[in-house]
N, C-alpha and C. Protein backbone atom coordinates (compact mmCIF):
# COMPACT_ATOMS: atom_id res chain seq x y z
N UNK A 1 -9.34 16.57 13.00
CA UNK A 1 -8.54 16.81 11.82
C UNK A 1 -7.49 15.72 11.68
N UNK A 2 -6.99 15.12 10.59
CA UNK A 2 -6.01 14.62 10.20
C UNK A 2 -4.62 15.21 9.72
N UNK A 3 -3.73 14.22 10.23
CA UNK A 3 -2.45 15.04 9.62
C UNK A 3 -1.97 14.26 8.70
N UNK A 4 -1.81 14.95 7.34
CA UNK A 4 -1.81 14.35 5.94
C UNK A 4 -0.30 14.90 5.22
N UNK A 5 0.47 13.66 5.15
CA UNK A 5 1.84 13.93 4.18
C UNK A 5 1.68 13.44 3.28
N UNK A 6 2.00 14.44 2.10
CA UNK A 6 1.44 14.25 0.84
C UNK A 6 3.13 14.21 -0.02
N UNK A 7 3.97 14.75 0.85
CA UNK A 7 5.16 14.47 0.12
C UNK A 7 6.67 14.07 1.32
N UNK A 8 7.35 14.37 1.03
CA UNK A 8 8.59 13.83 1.83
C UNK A 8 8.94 15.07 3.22
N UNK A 9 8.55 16.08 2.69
CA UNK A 9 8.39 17.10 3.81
C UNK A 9 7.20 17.96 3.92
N UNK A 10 6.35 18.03 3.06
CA UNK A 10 5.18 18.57 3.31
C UNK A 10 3.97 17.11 3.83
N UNK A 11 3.55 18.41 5.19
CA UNK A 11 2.51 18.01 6.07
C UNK A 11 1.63 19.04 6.60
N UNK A 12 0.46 18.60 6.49
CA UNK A 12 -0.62 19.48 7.06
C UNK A 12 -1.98 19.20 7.44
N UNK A 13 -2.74 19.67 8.12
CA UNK A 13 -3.58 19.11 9.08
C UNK A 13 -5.07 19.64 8.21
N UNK A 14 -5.96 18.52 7.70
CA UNK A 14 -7.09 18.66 7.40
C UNK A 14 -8.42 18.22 7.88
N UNK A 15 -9.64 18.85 7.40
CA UNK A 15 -10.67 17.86 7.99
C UNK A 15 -10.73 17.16 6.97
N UNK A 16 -11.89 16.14 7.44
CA UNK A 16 -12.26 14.94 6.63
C UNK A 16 -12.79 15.27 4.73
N UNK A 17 -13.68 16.43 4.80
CA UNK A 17 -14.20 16.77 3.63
C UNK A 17 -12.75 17.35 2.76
N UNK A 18 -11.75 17.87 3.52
CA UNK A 18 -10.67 18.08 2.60
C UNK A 18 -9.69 17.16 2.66
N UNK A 19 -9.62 16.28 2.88
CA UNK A 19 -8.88 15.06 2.94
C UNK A 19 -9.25 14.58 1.36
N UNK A 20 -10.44 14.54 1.62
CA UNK A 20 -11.63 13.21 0.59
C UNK A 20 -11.44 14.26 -0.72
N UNK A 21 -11.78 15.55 -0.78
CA UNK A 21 -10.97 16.24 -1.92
C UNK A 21 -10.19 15.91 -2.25
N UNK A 22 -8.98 15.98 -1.64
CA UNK A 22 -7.94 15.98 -2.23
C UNK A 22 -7.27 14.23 -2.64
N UNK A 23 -7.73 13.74 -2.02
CA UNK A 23 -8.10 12.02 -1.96
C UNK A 23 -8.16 11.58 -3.70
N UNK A 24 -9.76 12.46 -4.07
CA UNK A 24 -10.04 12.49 -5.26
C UNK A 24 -9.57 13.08 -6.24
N UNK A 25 -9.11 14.31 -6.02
CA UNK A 25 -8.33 15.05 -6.82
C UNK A 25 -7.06 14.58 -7.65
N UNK A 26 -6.32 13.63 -6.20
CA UNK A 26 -5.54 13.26 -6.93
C UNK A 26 -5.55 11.93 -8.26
N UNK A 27 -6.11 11.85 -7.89
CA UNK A 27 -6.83 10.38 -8.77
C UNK A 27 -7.67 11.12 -9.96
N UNK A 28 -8.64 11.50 -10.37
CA UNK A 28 -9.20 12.23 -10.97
C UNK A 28 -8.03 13.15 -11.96
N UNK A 29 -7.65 13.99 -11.59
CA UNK A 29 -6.51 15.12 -12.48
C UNK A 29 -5.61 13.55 -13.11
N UNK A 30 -4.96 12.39 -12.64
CA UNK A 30 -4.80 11.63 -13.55
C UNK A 30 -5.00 11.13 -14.64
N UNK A 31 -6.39 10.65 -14.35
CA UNK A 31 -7.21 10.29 -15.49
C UNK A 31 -7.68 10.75 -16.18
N UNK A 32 -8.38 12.26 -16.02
CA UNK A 32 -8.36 13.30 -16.76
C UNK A 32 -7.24 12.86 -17.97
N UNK A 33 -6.10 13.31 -17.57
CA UNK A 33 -4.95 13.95 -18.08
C UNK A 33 -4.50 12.56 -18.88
N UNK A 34 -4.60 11.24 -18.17
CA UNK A 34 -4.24 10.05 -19.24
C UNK A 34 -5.49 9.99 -20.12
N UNK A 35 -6.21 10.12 -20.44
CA UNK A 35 -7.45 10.46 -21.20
C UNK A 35 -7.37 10.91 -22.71
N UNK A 36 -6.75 12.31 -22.21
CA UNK A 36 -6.45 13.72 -23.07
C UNK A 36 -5.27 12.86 -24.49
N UNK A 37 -4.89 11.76 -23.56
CA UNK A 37 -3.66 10.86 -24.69
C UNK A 37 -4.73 10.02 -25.80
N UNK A 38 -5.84 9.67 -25.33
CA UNK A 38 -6.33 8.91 -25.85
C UNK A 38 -7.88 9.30 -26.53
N UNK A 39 -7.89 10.19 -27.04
CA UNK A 39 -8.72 11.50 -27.63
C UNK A 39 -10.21 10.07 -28.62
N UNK A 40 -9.49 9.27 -28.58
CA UNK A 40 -9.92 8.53 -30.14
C UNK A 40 -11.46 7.39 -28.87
N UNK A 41 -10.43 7.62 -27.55
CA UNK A 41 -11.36 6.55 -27.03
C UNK A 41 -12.69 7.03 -25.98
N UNK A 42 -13.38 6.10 -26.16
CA UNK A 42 -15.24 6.57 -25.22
C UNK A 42 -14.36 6.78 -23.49
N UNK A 43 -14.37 7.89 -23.11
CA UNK A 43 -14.25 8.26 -21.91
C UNK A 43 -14.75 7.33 -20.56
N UNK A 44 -14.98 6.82 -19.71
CA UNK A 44 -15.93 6.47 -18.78
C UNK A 44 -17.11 5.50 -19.27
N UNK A 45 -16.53 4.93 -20.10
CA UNK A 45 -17.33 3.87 -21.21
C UNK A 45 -17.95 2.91 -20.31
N UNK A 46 -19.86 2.70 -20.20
CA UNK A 46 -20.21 1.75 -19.63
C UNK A 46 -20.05 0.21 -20.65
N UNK A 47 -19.78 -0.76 -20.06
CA UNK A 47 -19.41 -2.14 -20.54
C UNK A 47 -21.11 -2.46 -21.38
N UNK A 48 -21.44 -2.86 -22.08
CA UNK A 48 -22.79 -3.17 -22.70
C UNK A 48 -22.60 -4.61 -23.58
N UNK A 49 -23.59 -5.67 -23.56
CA UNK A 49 -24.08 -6.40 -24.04
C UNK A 49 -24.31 -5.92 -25.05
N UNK A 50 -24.61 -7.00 -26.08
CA UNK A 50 -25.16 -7.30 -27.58
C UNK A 50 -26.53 -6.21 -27.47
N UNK A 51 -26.91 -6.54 -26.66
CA UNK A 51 -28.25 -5.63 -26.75
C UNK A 51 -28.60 -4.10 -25.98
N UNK A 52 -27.57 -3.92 -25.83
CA UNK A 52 -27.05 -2.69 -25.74
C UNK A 52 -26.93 -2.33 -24.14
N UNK A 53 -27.32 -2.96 -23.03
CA UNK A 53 -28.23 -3.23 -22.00
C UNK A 53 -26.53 -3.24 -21.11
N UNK A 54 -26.60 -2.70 -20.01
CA UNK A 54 -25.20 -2.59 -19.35
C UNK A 54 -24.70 -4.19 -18.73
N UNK A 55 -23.80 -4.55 -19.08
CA UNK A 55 -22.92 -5.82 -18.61
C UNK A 55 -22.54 -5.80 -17.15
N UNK A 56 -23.39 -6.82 -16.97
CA UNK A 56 -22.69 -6.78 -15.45
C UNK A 56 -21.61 -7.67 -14.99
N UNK A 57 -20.95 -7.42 -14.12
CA UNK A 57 -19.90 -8.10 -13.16
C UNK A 57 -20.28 -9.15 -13.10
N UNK A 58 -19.43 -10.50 -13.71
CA UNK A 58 -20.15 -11.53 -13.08
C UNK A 58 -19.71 -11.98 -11.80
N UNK A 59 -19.30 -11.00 -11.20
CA UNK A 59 -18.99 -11.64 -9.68
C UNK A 59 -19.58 -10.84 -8.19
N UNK A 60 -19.70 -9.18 -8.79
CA UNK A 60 -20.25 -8.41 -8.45
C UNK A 60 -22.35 -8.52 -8.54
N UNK A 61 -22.36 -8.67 -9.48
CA UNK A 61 -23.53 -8.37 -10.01
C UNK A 61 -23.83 -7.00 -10.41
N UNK A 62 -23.23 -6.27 -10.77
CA UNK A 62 -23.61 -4.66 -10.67
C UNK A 62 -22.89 -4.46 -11.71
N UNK A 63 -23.20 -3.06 -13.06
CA UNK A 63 -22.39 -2.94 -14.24
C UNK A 63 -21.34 -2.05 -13.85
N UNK A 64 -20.52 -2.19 -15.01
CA UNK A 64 -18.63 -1.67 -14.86
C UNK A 64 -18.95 -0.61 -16.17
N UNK A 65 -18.13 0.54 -15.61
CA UNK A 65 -17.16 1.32 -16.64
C UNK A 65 -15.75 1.60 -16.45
N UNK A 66 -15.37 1.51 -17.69
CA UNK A 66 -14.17 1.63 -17.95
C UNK A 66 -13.40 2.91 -17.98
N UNK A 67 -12.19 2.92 -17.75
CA UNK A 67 -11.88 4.13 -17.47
C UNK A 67 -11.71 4.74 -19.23
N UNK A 68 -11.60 4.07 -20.09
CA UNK A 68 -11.61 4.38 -21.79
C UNK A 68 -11.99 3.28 -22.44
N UNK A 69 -12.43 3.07 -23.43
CA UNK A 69 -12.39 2.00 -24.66
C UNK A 69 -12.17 2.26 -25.88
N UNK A 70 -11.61 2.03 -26.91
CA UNK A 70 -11.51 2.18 -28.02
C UNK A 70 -12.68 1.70 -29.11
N UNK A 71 -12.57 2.16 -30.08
CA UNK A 71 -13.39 1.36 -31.26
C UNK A 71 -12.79 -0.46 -31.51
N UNK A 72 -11.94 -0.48 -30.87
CA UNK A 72 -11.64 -2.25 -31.20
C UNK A 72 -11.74 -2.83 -29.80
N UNK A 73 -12.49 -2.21 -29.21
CA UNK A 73 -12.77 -2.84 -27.70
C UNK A 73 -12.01 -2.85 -26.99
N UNK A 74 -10.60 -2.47 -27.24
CA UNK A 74 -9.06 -2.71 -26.27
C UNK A 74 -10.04 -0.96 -25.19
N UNK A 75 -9.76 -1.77 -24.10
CA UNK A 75 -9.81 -0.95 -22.76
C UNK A 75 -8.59 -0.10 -21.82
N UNK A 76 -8.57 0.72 -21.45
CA UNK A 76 -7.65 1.22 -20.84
C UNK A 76 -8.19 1.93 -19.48
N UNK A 77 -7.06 0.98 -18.55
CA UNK A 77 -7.51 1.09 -16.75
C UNK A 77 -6.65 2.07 -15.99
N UNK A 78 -6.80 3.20 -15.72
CA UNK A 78 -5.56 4.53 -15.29
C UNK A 78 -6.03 3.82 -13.73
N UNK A 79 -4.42 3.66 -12.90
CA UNK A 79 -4.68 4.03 -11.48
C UNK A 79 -3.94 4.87 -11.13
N UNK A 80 -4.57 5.11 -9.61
CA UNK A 80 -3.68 6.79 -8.88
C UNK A 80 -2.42 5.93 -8.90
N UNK A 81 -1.75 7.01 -8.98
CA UNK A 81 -0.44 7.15 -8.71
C UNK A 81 0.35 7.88 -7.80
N UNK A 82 -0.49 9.03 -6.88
CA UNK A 82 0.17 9.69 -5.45
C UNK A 82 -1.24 8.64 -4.68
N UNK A 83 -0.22 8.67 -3.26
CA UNK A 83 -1.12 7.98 -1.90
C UNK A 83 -0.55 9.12 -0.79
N UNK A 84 -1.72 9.87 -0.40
CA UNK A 84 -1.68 10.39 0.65
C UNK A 84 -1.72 9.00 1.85
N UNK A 85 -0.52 9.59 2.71
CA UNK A 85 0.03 9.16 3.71
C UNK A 85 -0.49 9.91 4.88
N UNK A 86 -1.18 8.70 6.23
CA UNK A 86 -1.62 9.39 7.45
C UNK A 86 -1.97 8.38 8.29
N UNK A 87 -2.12 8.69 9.61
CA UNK A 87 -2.29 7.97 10.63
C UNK A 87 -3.91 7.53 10.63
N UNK A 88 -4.54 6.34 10.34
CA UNK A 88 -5.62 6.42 10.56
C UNK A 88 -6.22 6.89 11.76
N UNK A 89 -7.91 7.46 11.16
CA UNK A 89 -8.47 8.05 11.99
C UNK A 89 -9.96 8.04 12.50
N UNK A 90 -10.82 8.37 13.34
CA UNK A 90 -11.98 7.65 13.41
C UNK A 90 -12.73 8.94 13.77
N UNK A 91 -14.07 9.50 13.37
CA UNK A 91 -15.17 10.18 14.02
C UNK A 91 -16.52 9.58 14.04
N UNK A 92 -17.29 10.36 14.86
CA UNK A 92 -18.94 9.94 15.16
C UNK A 92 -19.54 10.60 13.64
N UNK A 93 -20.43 9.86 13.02
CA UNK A 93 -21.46 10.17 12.33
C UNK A 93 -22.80 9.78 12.36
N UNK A 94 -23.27 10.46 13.40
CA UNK A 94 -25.07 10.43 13.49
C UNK A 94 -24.64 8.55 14.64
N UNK A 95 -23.94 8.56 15.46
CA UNK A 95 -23.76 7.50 16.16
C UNK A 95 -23.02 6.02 15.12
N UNK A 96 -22.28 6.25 14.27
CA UNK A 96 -21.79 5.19 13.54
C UNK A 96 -20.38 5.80 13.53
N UNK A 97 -19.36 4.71 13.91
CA UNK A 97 -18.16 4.94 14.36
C UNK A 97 -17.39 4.80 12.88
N UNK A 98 -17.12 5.54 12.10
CA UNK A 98 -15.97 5.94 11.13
C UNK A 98 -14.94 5.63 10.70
N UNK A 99 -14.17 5.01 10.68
CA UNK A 99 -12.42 4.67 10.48
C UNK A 99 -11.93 5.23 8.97
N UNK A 100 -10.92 6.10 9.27
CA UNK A 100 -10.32 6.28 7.92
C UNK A 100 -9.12 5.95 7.91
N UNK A 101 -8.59 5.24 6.48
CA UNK A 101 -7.10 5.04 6.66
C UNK A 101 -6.97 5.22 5.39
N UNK A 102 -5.32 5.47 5.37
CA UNK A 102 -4.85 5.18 3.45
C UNK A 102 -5.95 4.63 2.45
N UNK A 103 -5.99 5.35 1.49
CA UNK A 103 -6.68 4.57 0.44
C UNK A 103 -6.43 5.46 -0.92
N UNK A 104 -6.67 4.64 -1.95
CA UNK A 104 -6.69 5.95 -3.22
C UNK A 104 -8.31 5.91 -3.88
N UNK A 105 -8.62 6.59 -4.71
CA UNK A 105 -10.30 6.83 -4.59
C UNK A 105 -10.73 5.79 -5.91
N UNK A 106 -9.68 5.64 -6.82
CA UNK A 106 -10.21 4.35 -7.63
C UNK A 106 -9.86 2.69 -7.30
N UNK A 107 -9.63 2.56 -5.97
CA UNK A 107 -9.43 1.40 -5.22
C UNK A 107 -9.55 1.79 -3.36
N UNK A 108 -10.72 1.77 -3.19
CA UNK A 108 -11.58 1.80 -1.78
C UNK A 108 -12.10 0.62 -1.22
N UNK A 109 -11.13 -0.10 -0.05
CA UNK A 109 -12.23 -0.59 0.55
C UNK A 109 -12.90 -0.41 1.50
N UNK A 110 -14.33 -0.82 1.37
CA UNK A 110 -15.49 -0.57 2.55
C UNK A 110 -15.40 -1.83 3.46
N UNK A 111 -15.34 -1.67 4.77
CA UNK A 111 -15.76 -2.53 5.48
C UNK A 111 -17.07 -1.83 6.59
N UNK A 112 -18.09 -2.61 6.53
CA UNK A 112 -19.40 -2.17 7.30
C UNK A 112 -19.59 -3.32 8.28
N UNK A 113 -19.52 -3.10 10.23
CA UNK A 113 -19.93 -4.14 10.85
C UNK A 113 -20.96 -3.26 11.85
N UNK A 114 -22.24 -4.17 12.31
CA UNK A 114 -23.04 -4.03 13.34
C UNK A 114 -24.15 -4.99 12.05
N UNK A 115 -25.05 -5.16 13.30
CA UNK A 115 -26.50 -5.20 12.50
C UNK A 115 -27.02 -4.75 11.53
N UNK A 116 -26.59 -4.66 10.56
CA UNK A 116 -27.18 -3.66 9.53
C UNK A 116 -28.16 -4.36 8.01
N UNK A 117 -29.44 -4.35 8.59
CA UNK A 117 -30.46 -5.24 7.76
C UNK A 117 -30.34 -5.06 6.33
N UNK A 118 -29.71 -5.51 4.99
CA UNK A 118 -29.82 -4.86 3.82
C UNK A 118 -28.44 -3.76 3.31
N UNK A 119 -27.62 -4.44 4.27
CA UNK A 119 -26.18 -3.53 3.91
C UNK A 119 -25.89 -3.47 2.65
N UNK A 120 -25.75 -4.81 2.04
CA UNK A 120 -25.56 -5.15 0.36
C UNK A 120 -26.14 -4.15 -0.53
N UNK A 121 -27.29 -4.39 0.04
CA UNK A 121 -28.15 -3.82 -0.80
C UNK A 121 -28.20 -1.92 -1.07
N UNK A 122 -27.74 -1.67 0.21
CA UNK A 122 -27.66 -0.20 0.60
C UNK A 122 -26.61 0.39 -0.25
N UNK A 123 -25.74 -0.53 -0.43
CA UNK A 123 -24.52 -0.33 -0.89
C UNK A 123 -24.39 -0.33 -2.60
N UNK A 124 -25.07 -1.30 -3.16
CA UNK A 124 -25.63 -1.61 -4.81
C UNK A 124 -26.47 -0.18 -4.81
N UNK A 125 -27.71 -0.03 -4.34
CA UNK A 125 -28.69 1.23 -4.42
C UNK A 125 -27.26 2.27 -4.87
N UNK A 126 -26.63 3.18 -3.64
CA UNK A 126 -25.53 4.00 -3.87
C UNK A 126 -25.25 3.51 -4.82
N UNK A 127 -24.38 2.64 -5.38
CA UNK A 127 -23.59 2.51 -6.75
C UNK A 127 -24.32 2.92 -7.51
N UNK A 128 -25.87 2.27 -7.72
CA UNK A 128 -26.82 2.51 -8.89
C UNK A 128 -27.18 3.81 -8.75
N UNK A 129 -27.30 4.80 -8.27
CA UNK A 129 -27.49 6.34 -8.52
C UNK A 129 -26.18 6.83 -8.74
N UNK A 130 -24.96 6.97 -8.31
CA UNK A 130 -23.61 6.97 -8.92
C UNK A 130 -23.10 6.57 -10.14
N UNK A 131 -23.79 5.44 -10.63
CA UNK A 131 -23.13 4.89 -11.52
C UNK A 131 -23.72 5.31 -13.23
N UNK A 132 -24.81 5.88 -12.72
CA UNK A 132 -25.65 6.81 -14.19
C UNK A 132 -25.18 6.09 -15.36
N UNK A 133 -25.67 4.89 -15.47
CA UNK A 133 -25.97 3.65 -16.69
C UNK A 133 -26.16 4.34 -17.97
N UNK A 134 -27.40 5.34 -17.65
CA UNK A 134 -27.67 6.09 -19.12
C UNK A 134 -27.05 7.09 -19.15
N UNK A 135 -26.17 7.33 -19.06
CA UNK A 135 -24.79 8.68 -18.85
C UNK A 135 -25.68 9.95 -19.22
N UNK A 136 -27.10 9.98 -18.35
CA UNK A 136 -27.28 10.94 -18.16
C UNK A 136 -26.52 12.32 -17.60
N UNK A 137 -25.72 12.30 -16.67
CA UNK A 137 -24.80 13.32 -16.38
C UNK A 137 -23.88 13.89 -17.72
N UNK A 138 -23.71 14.90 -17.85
CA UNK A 138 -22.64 15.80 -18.60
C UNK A 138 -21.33 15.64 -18.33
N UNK A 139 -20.71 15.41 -19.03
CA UNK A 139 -19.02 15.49 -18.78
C UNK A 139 -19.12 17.04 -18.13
N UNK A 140 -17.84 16.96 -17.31
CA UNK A 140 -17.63 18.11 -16.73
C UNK A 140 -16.19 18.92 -17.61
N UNK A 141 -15.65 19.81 -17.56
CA UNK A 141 -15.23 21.06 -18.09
C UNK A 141 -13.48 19.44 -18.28
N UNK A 142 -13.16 18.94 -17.42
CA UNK A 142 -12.51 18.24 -17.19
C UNK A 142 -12.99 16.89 -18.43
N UNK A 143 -13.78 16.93 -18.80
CA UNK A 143 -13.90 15.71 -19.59
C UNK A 143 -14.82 14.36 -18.60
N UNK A 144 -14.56 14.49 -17.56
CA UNK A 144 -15.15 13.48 -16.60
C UNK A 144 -16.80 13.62 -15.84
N UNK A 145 -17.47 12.30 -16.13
CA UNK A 145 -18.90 12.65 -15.69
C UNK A 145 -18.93 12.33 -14.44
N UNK A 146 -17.87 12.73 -13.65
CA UNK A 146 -18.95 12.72 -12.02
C UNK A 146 -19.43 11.04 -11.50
N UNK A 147 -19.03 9.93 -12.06
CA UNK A 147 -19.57 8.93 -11.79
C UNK A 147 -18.67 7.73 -10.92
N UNK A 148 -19.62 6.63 -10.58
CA UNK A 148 -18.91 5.20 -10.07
C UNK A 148 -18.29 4.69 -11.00
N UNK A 149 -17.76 3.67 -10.58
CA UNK A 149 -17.05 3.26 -12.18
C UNK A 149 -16.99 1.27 -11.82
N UNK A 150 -17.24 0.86 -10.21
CA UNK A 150 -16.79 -0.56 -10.27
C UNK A 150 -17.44 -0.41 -8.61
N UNK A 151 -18.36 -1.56 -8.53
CA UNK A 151 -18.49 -2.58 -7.16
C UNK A 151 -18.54 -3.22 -7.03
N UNK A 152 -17.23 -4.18 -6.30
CA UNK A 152 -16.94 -5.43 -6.88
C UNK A 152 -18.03 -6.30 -5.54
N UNK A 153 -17.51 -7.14 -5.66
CA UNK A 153 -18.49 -8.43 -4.94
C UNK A 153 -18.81 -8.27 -3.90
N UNK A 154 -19.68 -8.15 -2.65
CA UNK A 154 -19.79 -7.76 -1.66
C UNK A 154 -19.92 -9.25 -0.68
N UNK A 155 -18.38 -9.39 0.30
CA UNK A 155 -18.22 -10.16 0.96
C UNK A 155 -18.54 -10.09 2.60
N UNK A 156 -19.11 -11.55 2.95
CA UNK A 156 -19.41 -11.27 4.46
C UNK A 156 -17.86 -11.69 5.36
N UNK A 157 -18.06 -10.57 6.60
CA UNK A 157 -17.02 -10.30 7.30
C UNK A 157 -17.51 -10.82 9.04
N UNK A 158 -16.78 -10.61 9.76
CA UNK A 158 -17.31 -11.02 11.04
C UNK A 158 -18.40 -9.76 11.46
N UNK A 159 -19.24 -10.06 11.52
CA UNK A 159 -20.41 -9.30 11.83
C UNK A 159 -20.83 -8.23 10.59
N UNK A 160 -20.56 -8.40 9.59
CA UNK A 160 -20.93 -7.50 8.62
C UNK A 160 -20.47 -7.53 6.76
N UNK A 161 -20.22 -7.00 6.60
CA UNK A 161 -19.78 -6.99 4.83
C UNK A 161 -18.47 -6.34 4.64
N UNK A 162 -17.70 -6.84 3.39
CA UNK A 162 -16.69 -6.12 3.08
C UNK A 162 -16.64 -5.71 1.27
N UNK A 163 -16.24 -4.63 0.53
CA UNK A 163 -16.49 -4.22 -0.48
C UNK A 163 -15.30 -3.61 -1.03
N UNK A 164 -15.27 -3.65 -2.34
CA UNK A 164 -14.32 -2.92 -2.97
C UNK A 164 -15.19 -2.67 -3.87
N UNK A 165 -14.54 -0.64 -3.90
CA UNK A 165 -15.52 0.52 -4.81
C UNK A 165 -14.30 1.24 -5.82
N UNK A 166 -14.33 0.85 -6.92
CA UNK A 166 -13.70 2.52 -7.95
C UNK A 166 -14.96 3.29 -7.67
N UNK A 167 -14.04 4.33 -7.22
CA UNK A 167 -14.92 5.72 -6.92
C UNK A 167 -14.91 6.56 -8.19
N UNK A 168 -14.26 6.21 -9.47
CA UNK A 168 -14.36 6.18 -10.52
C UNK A 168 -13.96 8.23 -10.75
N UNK A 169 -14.87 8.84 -11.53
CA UNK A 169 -14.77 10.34 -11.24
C UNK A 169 -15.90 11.20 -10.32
N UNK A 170 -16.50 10.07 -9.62
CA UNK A 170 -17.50 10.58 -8.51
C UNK A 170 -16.96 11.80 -7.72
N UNK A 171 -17.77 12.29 -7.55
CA UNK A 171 -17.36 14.24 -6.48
C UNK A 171 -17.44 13.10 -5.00
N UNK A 172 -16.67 13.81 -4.10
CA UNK A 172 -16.58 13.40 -2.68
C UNK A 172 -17.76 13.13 -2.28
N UNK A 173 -18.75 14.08 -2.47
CA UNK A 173 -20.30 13.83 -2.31
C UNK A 173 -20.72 12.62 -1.96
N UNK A 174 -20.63 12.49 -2.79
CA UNK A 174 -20.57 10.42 -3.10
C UNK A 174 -20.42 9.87 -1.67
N UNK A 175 -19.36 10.02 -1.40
CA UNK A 175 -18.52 9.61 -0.47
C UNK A 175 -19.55 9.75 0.75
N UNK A 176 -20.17 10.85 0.80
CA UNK A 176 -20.99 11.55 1.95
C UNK A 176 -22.19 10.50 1.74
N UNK A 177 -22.75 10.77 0.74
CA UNK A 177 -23.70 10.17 0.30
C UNK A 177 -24.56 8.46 0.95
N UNK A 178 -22.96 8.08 0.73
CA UNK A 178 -22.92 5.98 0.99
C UNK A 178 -22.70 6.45 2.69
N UNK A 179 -22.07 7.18 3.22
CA UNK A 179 -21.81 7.20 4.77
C UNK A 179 -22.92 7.87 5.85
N UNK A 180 -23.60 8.53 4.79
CA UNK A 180 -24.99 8.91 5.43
C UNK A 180 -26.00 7.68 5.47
N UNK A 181 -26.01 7.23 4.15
CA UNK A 181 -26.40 5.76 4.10
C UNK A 181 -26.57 5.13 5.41
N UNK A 182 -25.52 4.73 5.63
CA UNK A 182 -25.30 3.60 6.24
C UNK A 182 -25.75 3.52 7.59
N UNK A 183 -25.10 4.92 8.01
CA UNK A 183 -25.44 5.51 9.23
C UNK A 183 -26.73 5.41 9.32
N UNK A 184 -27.67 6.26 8.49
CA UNK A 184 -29.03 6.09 9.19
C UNK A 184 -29.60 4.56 9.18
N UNK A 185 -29.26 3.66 8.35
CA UNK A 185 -29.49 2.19 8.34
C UNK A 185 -28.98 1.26 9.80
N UNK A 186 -28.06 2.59 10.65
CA UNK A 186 -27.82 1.49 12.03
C UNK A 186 -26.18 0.56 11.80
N UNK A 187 -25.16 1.12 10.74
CA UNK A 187 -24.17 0.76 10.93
C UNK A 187 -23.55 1.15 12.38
N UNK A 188 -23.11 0.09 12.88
CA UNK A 188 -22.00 0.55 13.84
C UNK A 188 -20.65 0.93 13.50
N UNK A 189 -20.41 0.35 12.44
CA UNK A 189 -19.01 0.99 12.41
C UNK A 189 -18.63 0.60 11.14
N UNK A 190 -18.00 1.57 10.05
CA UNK A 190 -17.39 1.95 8.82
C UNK A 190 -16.31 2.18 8.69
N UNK A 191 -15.30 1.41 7.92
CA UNK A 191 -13.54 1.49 7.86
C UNK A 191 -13.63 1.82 6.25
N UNK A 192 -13.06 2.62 6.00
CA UNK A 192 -12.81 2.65 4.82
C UNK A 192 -11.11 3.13 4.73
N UNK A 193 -10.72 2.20 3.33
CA UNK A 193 -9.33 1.81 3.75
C UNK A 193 -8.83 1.76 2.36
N UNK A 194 -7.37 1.17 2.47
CA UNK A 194 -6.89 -0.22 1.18
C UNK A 194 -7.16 -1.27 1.11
């Protein structure tokens, strides 16, 4: 369990799956709520080309949504604004060593080191089922579809890769999802951080 201060005197001891809740929560009920201001604009708007076809990152390679857009293209980028505060922390998953530290859920970074044949790639796959291009998913009761929203360029590190993810309005799931990943792919070890 972690011990998580979320304010100047409140502290309390969670596991990992309620950490990553509340991780998201707080980030999420933001954007939600800066959203609700902006009634006029496409929610979780994927970026699209002339031909309607999703725009990708040109640095990433992988497509972006926005946290809103308007009808005159002006974009609007909400970040968290609470940071749960805690001592980083580390567990076993299926033999891949864990690290958690500070982070907010629409600015995550991944760092992945061991051998891991196709990390990049493991990592794009996750985005691309997260990132539901054809916004197949339903907005939820909240206004928000459950999705990725940004993976930026995926850099090599000493023995492995380093990444930055908007976790966008993705469910923690997600979260489970890329760390199951990895794990069964033979990561040795996963930091996810600022």
């Amino acid at each position: 369990m972690a011990k998580i201060q979320t304010g100047q005197s409140c502290e309390s001891a969670m596991t990992f799956s309620e950490l990553m809740g509340s991780i998201r929560l707080s980030y999420v009920e933001v954007l939600a709520a800066s959203l609700e201001s902006y009634a006029e604009f496409r929610r979780e708007a994927v970026l699209r080309g002339a031909d309607g076809t999703p725009a990708l990152d040109r640095d990433g390679g992988t497509p972006v949504r926005v946290d809103a857009i308007g009808a005159d293209g002006v974009s609007l980028q909400v970040d968290a604004t609470r940071h749960f505060r805690f001592d980083e922390f580390s567990f076993d998953l299926n033999g891949t060593a864990v690290s958690v530290a500070p982070f907010t859920w629409d600015w995550l970074g991944l760092e992945i080191s061991g051998e891991v044949p196709g990390a990049g790639q493991i990592c794009e796959r996750w985005f691309m089922r997260w990132f539901d291009g054809n916004d197949v998913r339903t907005p939820g009761s909240d206004g928000l579809r459950g999705v990725a929203h940004f993976l930026g360029e995926i850099q090599p590190i000493d023995n492995g890769i380093a990444v930055r993810v908007d976790m966008g309005s993705c469910p923690e799931e997600a979260l489970d999802d890329l760390l199951f990943s990895l794990a069964e792919a033979g990561a040795v070890n996963v930091r996810l951080g600022a």
